[in-house]
N, C-alpha and C. Protein backbone atom coordinates (compact mmCIF):
# COMPACT_ATOMS: atom_id res chain seq x y z
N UNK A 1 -83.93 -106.21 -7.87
CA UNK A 1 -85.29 -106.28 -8.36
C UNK A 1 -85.46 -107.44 -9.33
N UNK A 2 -84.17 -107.47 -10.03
CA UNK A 2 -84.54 -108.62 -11.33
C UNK A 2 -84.22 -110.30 -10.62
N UNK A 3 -83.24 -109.88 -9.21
CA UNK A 3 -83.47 -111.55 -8.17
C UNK A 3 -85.02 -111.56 -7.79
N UNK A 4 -85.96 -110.78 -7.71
CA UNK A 4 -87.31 -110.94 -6.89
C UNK A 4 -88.33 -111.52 -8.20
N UNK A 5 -88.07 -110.87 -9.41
CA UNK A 5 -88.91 -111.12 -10.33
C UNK A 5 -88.52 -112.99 -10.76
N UNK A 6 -87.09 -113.36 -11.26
CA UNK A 6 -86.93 -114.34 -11.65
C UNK A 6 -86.85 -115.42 -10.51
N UNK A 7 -86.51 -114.95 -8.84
CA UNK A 7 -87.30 -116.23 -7.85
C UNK A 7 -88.65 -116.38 -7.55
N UNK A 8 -89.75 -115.47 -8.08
CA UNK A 8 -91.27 -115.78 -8.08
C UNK A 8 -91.33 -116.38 -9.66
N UNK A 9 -90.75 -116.27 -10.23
CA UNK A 9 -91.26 -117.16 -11.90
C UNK A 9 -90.74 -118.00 -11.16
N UNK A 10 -89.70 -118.70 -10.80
CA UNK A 10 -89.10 -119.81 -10.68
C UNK A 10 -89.74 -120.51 -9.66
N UNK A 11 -90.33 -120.22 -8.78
CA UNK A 11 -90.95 -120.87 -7.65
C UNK A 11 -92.47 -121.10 -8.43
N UNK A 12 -92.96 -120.13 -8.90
CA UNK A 12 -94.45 -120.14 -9.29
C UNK A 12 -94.26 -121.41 -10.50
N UNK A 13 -93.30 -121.10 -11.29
CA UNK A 13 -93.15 -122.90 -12.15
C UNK A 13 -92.59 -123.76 -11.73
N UNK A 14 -92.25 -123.89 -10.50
CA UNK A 14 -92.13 -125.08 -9.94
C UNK A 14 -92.97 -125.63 -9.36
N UNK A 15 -94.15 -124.69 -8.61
CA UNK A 15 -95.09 -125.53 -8.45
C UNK A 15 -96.04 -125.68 -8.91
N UNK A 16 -96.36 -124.93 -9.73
CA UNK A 16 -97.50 -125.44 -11.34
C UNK A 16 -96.74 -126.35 -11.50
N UNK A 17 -95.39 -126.95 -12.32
CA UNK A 17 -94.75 -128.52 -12.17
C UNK A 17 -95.26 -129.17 -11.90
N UNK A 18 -95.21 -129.10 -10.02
CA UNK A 18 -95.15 -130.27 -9.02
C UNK A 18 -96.74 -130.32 -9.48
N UNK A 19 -97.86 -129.31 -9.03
CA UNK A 19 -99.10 -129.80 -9.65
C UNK A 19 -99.44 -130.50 -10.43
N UNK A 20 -98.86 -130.30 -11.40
CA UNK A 20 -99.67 -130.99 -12.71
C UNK A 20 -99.18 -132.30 -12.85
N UNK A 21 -97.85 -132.71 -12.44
CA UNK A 21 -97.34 -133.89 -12.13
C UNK A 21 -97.89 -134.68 -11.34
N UNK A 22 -98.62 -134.37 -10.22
CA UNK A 22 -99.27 -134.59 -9.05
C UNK A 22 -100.87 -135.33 -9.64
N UNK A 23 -100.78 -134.55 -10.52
CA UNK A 23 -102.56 -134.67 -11.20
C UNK A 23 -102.19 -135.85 -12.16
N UNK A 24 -101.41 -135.74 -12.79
CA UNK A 24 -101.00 -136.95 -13.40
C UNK A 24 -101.04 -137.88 -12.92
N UNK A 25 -100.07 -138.28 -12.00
CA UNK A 25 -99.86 -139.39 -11.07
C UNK A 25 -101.36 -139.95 -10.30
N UNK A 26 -102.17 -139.16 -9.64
CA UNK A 26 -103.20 -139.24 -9.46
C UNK A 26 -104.16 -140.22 -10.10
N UNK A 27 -104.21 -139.39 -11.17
CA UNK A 27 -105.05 -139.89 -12.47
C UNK A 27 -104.43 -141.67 -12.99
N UNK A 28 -103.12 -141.59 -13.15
CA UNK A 28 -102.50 -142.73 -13.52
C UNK A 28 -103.01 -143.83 -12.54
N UNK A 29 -103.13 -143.18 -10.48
CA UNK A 29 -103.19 -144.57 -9.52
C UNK A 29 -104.90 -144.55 -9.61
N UNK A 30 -105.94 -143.72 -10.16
CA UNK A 30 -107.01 -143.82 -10.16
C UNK A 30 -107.56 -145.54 -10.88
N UNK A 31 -106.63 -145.39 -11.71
CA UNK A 31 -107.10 -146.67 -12.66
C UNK A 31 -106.19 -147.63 -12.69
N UNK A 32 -105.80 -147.89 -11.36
CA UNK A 32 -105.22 -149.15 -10.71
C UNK A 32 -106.02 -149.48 -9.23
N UNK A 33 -106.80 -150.89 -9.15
CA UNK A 33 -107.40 -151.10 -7.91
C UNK A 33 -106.44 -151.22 -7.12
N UNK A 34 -107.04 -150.47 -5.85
CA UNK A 34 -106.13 -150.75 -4.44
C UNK A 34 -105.20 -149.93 -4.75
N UNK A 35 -104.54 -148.61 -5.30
CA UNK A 35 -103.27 -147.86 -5.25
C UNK A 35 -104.13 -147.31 -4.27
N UNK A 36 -102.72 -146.35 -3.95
CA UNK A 36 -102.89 -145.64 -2.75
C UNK A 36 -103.06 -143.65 -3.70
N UNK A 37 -103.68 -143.54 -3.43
CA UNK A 37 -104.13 -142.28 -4.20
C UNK A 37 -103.82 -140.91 -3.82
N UNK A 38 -103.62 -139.85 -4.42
CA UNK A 38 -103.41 -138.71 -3.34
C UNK A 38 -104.57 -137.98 -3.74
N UNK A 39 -104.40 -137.13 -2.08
CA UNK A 39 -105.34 -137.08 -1.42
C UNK A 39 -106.35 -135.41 -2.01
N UNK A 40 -107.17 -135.55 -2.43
CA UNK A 40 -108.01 -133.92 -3.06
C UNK A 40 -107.64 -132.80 -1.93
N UNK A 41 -107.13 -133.59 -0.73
CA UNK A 41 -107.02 -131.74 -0.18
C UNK A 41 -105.45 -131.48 -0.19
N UNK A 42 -104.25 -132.85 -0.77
CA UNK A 42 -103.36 -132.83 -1.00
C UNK A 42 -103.35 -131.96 -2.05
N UNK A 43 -104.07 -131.71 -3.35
CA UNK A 43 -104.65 -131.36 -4.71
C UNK A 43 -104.63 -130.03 -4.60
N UNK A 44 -105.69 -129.73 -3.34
CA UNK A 44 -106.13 -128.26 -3.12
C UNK A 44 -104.73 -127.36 -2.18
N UNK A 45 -104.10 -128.47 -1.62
CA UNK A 45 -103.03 -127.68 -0.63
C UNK A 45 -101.78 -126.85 -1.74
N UNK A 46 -101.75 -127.65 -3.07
CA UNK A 46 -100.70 -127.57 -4.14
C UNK A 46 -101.44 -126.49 -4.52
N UNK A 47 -102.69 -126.51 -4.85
CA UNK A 47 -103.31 -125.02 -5.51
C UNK A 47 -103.36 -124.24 -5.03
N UNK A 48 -103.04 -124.15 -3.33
CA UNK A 48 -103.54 -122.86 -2.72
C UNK A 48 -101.76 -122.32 -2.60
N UNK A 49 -100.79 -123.23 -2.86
CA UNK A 49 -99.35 -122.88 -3.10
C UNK A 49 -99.06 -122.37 -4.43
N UNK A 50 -99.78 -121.92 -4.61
CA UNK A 50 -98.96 -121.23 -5.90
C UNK A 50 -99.16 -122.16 -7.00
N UNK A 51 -99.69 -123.24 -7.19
CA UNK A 51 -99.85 -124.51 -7.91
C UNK A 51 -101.08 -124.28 -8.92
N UNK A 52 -101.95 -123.26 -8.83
CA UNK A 52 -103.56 -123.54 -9.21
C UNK A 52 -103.84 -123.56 -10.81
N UNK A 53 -102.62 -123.13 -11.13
CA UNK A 53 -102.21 -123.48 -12.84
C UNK A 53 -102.11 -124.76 -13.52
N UNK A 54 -100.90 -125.27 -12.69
CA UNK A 54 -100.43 -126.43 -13.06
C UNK A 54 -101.84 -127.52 -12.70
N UNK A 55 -102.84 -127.55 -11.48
CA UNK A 55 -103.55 -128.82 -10.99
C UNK A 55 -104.97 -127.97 -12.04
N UNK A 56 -105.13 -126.80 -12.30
CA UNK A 56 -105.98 -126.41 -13.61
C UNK A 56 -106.10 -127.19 -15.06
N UNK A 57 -104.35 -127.31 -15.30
CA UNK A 57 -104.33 -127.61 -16.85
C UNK A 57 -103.89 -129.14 -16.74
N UNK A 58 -103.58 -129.79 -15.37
CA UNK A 58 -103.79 -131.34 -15.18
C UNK A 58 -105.42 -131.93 -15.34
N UNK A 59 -105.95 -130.74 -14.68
CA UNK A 59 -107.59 -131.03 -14.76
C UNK A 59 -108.28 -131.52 -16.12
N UNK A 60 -107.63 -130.68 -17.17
CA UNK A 60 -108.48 -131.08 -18.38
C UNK A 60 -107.17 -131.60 -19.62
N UNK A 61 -105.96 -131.99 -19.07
CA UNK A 61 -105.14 -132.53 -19.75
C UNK A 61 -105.35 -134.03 -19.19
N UNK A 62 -105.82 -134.38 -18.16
CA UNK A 62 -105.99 -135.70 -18.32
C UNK A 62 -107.52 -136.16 -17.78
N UNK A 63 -107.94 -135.01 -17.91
CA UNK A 63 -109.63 -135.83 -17.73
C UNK A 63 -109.99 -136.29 -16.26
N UNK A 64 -109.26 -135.19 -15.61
CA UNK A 64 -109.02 -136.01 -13.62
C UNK A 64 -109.87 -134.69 -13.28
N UNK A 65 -110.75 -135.13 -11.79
CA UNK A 65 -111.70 -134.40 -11.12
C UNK A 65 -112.69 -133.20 -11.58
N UNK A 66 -112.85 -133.55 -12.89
CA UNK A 66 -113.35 -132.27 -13.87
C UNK A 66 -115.00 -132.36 -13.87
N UNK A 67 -115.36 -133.60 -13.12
CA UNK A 67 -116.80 -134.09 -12.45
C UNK A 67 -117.41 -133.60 -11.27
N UNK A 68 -116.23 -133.38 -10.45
CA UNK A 68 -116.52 -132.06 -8.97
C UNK A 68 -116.38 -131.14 -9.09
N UNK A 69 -117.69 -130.62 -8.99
CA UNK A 69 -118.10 -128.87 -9.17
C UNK A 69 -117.14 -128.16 -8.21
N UNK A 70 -116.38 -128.60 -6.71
CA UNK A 70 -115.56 -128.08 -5.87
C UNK A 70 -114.05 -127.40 -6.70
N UNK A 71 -113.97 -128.35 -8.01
CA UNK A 71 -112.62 -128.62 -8.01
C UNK A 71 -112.99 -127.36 -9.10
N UNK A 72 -113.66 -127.34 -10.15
CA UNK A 72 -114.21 -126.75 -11.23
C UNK A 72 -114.77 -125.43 -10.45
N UNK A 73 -114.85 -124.79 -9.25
CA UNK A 73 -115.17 -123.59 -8.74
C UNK A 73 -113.86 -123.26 -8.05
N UNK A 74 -113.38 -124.34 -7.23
CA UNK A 74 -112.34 -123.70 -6.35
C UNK A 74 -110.68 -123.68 -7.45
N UNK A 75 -110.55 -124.31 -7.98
CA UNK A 75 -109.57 -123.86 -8.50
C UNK A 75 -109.33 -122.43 -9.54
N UNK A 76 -110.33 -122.51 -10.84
CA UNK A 76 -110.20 -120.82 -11.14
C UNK A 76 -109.88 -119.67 -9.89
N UNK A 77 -110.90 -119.87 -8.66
CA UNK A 77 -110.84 -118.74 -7.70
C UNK A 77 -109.52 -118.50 -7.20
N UNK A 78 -108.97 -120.05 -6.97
CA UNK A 78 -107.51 -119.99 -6.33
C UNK A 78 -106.20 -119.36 -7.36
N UNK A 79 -106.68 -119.55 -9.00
CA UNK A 79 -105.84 -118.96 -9.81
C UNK A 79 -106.08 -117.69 -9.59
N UNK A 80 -106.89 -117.02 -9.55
CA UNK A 80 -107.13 -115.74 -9.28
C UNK A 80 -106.43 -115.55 -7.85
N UNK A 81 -106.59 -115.85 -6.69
CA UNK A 81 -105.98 -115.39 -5.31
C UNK A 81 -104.23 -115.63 -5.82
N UNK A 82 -103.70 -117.07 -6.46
CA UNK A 82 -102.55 -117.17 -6.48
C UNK A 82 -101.58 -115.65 -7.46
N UNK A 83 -102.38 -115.36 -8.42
CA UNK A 83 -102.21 -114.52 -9.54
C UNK A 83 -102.16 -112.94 -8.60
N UNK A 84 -103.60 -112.29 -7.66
CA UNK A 84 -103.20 -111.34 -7.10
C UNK A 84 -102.34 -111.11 -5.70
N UNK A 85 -102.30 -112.29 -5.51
CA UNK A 85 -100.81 -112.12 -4.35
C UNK A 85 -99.49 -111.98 -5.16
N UNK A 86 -99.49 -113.00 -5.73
CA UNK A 86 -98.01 -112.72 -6.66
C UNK A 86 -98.22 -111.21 -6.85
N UNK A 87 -99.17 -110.34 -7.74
CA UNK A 87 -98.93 -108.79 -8.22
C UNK A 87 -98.77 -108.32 -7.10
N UNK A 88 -99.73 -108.46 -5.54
CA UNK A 88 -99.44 -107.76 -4.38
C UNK A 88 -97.81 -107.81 -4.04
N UNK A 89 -96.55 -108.95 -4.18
CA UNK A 89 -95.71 -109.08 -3.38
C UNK A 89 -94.69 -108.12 -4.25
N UNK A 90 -95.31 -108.49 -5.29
CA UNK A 90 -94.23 -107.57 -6.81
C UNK A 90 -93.96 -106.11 -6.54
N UNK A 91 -95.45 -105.41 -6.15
CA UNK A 91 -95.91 -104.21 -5.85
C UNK A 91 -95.19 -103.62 -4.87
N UNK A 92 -95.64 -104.83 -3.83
CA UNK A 92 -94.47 -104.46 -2.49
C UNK A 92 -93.66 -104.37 -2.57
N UNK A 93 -92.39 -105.27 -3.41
CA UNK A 93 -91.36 -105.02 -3.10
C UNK A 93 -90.83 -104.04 -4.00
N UNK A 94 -91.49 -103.46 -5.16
CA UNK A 94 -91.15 -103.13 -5.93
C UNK A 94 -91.37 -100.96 -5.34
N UNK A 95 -91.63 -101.02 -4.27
CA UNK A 95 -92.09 -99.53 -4.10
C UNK A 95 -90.28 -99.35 -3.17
């Protein structure tokens, strides 16, 4: 039980990580002409992984996509879906 609890922390902060790193980087090639940029549904694919933390607190730690109402609606919702699956899998495995 205590391998199921500490490989969902460990996965769930790894990819809040990779998110917010992601948002960074982003933000950094935004304000270089001509970089090659990644991509908002690259953004949204990290949030709908378990990520919606990490590309949340990239959002207003560096001042990136906090202008699209998409990003500012769909991400809280996705913290919420990422947050009650995690309790659903806990639940499960935990019966």
């Amino acid at each position: 039980m205590d391998s199921l609890v500490s490989g969902l922390m460990s996965f769930f902060l790894l990819m809040n990580g990779g998110a917010f790193l992601l948002m960074a980087l982003d933000k950094r090639r935004s304000r270089k002409n001509g970089a090659e940029r990644i991509s908002e549904g690259m953004l949204f694919f990290f949030a709908t992984a378990f990520g919606s933390v990490g590309v949340w607190l990239g959002m207003f730690a560096f001042r990136h996509k906090t202008q699209k109402w998409y990003f500012l609606l769909g991400i809280p919702l996705l913290m919420l879906e990422n947050i009650s699956l995690l309790g659903v899998i806990w639940w499960w495995f935990r019966l």
